[in-house]
Protein backbone atom coordinates (compact mmCIF):
# COMPACT_ATOMS: atom_id res chain seq x y z
CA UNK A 1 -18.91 -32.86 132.40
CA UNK A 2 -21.97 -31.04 134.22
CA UNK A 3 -19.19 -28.16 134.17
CA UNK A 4 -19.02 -27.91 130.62
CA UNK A 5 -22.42 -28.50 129.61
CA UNK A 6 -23.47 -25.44 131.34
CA UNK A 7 -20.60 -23.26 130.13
CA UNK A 8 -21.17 -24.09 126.50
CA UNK A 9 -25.09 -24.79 126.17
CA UNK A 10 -26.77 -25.31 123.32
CA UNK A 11 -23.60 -24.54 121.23
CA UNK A 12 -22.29 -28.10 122.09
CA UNK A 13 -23.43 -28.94 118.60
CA UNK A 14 -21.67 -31.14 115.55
CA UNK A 15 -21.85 -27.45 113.66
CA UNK A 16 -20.19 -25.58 116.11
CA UNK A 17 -17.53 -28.63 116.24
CA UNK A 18 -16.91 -28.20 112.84
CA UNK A 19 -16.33 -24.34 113.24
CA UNK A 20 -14.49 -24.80 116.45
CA UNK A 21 -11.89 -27.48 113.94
CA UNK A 22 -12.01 -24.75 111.03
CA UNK A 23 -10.88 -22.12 113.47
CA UNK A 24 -7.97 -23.91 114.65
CA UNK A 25 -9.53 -23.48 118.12
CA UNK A 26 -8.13 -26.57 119.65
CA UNK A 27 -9.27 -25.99 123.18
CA UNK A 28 -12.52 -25.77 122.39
CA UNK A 29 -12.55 -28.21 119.69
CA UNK A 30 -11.05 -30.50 122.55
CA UNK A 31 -12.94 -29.61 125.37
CA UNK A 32 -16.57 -30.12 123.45
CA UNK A 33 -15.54 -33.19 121.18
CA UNK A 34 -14.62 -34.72 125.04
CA UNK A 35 -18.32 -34.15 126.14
CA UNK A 36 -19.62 -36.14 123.00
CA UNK A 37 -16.82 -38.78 123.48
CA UNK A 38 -18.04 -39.67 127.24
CA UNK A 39 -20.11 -42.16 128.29
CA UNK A 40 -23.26 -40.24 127.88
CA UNK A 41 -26.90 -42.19 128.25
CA UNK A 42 -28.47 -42.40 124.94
CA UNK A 43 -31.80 -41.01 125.58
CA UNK A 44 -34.51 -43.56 124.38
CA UNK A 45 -32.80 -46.59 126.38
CA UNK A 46 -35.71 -46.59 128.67
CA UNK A 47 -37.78 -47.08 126.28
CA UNK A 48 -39.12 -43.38 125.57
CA UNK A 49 -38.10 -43.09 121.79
CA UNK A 50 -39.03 -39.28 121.55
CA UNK A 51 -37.32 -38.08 124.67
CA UNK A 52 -34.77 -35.15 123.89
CA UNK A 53 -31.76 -34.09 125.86
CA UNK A 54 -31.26 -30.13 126.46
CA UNK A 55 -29.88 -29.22 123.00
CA UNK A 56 -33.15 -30.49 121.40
CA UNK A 57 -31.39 -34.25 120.14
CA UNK A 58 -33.21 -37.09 120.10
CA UNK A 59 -31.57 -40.41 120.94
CA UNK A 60 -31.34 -41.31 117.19
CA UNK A 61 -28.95 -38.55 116.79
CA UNK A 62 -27.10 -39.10 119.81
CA UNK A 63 -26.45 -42.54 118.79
CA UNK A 64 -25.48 -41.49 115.31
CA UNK A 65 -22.82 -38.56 116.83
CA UNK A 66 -21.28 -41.71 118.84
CA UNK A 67 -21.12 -43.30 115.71
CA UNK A 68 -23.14 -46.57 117.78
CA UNK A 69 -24.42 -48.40 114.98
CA UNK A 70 -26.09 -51.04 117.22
CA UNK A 71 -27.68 -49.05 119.04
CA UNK A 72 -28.85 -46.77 116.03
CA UNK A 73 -30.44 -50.13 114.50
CA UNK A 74 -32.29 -50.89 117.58
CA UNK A 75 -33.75 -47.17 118.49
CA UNK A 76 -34.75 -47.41 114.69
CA UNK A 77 -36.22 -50.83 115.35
CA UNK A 78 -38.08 -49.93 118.00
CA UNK A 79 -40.00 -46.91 115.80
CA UNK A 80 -37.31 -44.16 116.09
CA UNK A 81 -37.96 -41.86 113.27
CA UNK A 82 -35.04 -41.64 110.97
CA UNK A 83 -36.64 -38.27 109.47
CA UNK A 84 -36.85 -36.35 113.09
CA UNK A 85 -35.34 -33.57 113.24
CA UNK A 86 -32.79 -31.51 116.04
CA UNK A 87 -35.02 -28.54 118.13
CA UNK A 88 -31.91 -26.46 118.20
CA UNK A 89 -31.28 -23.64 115.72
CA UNK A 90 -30.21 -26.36 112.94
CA UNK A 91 -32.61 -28.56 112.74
CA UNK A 92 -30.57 -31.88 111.56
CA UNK A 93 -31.58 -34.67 110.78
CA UNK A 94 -29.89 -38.37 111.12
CA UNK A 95 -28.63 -37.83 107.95
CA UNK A 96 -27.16 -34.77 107.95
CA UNK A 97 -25.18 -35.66 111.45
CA UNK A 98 -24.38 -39.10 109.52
CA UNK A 99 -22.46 -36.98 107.05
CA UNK A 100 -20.70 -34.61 109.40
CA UNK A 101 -19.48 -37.44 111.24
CA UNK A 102 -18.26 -38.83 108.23
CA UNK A 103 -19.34 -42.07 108.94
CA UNK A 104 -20.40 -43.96 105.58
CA UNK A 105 -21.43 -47.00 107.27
CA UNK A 106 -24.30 -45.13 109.34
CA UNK A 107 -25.20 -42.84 106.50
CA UNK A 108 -25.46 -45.87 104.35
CA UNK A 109 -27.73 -47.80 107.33
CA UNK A 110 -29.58 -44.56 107.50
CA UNK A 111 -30.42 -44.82 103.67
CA UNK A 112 -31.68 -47.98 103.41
CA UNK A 113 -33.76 -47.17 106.71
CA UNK A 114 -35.74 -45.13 104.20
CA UNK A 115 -34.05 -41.92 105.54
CA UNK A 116 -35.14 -38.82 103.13
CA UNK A 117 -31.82 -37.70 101.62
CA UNK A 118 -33.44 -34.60 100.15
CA UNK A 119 -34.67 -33.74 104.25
CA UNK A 120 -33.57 -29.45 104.66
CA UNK A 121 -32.46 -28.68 108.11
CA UNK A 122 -33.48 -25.22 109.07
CA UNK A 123 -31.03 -23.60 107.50
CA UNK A 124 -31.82 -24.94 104.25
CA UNK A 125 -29.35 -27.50 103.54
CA UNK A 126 -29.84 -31.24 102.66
CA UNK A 127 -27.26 -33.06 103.98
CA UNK A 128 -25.88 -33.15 100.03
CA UNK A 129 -25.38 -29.59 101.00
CA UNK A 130 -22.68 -30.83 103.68
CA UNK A 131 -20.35 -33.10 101.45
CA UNK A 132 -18.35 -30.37 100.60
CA UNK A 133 -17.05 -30.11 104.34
CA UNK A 134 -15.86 -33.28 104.55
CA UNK A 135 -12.16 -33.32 104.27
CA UNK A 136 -11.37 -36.56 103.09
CA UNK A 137 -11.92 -36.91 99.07
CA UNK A 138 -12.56 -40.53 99.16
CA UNK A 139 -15.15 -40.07 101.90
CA UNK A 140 -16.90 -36.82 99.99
CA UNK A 141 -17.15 -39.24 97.04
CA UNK A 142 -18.64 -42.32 98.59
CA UNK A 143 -21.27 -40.03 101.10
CA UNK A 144 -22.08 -38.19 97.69
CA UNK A 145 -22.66 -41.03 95.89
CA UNK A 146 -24.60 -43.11 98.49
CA UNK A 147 -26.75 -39.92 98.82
CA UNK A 148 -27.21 -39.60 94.65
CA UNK A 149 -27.84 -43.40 94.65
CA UNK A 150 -30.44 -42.84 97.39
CA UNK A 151 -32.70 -40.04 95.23
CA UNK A 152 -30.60 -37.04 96.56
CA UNK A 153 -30.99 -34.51 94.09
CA UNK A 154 -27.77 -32.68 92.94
CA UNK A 155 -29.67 -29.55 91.91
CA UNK A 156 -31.51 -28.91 94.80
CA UNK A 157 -30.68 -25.65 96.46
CA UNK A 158 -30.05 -24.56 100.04
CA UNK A 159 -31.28 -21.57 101.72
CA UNK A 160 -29.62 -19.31 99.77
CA UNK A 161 -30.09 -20.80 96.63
CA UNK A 162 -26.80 -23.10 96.27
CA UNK A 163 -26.68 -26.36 94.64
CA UNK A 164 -24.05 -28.72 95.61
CA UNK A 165 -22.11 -27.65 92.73
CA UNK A 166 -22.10 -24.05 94.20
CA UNK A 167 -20.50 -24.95 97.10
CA UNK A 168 -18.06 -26.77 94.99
CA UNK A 169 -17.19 -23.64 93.25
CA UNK A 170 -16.77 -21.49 96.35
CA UNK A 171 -14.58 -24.21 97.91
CA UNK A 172 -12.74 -24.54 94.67
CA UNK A 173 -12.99 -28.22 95.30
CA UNK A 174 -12.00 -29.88 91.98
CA UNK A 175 -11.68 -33.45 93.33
CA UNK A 176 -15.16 -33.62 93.94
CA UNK A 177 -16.53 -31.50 91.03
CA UNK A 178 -14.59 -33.81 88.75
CA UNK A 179 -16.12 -36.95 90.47
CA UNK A 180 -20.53 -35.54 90.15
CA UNK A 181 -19.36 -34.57 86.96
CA UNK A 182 -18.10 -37.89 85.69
CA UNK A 183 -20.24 -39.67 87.54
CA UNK A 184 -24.09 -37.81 87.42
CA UNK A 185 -23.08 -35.46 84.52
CA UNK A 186 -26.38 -35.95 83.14
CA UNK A 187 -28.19 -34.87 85.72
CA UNK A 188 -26.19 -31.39 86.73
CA UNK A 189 -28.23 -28.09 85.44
CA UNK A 190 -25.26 -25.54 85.30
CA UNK A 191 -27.99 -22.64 84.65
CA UNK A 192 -28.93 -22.72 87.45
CA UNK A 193 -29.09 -19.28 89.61
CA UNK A 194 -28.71 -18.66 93.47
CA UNK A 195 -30.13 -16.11 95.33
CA UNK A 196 -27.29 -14.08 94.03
CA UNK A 197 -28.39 -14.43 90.26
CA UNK A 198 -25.51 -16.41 90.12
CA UNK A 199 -25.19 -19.86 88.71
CA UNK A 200 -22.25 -22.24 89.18
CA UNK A 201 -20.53 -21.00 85.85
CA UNK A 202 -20.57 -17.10 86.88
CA UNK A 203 -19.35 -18.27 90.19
CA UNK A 204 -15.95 -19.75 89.10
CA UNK A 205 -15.70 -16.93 86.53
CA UNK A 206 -16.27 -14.48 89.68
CA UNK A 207 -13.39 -16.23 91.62
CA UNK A 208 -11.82 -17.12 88.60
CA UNK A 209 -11.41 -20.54 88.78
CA UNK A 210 -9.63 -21.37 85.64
CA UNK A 211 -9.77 -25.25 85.63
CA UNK A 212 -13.11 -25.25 87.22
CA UNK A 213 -14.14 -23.12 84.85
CA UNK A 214 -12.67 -25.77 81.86
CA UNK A 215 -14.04 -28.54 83.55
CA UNK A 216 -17.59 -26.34 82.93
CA UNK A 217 -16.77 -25.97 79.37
CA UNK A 218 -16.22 -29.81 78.74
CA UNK A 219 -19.52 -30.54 80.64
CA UNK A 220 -21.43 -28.38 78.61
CA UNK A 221 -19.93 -30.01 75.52
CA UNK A 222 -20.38 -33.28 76.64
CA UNK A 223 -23.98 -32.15 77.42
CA UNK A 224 -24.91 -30.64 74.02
CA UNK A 225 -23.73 -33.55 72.36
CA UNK A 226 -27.21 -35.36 74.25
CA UNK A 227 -29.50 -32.32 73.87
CA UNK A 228 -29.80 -29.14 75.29
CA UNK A 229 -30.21 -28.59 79.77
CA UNK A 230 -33.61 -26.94 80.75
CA UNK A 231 -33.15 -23.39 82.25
CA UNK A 232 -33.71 -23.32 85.82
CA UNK A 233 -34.04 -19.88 87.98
C-alpha cells in the first residue's frame, strides 16, 4: 500500500477515480480504488478532528469515501465540520465526495447535518454540478432532488459559467433533464449564459439536440403560461 501511495501521490483522488473509470483504464482504476478499499485509519480517531492525511483529506472525507456512516456521525458529533474543505487541487467538500460516491444515504445524513449544498470546490462546482456524472438515473434523481430539497440552487453556475442544466445539455442526458424539469420547472432560468455567451437553449441547438431542444420548447410554454423568466447573464 506504502508502494502505491508514493507512486500515485496526490492523484489518489475520487476525481481522478472517476477519470481513471471514464478512460476505461482498469489497472489504474483497480489499483487506486484498492488503496481506498483497505483498512486505512480514519484520521480524527484519536481524537484530533482537523488532522489531514497527505492528499489534504480530513477524516470527515475519508469516512465519507469509505462510505462509514457510523463513523461519519460520530467525527460530526464530535465537531467535525461538515463544510471543510479538501487542500488538494479540488477542494471538496463532504458533499461533493457524498455525491461521487453515490451514496444517498450519506449525502442525505450530510444534509440534514446542515451541510451547505450550494458549497463550490475550487474548481467551481457545487456538488449539484456533479449529478450529471453519476451513472445510475435513479441515483442522479434522488442526489438531485435531496440537494434541491436541501436549498441547492439549480441555476447556480460553475467555474465556467454552467448551470446544472448545461451540463445536462453537453451530456445529452434527457433522463435527468426531463426529471428538474418536471419536477423544479419553476425554478429553471433557461436565459441563462455561460462564460461562452451560451445559455442552455443555444447549447442543444449547437449540438443539436433535437428532443432536448423540444423538451426546451415545452418548458418555455409551460413557463409563459405563469409569467415571463427574469434574464440572467
Amino acid at each position: 500500500m506504502e508502494e502505491l501511495i508514493s507512486k500515485w501521490g496526490s492523484l489518489i483522488t475520487l476525481d481522478t477515480l472517476k477519470q481513471a473509470k471514464k478512460r476505461a483504464d482498469e489497472f489504474v482504476f483497480s489499483e487506486i480504488s484498492d488503496v481506498l478499499k483497505k483498512d486505512i485509519k480514519i484520521l480524527g480517531a484519536d481524537g484530533n478532528i482537523t488532522a489531514r492525511d497527505q492528499n489534504g483529506l480530513d477524516g470527515l472525507m475519508l469516512a465519507v469515501i469509505r462510505g462509514d456512516k457510523k463513523m461519519v456521525l460520530d467525527l460530526i458529533r464530535r465537531g467535525a465540520s461538515v463544510n471543510s474543505r479538501s487542500r488538494d487541487q479540488f477542494g471538496y467538500a463532504p458533499l461533493h465526495f457524498s455525491v461521487l460516491q453515490e451514496n444517498i444515504a450519506l449525502l442525505e445524513t450530510l444534509l440534514q447535518q446542515k451541510a451547505k449544498s450550494n458549497l463550490k470546490s475550487k474548481t467551481g462546482d457545487a456538488p449539484l454540478h456533479l449529478v450529471p456524472y453519476i451513472e445510475s438515473d435513479i441515483q442522479q434523481k434522488r442526489s438531485a432532488e435531496l440537494l434541491l430539497n436541501y436549498g441547492a440552487d439549480i441555476n447556480l453556475k460553475n467555474a465556467v459559467g454552467d448551470t446544472i442544466i448545461h451540463i445536462a445539455v453537453r451530456r445529452n442526458d434527457l433522463p435527468l433533464l426531463k426529471y428538474l424539469i418536471d419536477q423544479f420547472s419553476i425554478n429553471i432560468n433557461l436565459n441563462i449564459k455561460n462564460n461562452d455567451g451560451q445559455t442552455p437553449v443555444s447549447l442543444a441547438t449547437k449540438f443539436e439536440r433535437k428532443e432536448v431542444i423540444n423538451l426546451f420548447n415545452d418548458l418555455k410554454r409551460a413557463q409563459q403560461e405563469v409569467g415571463p423568466t427574469r434574464d440572467v447573464i
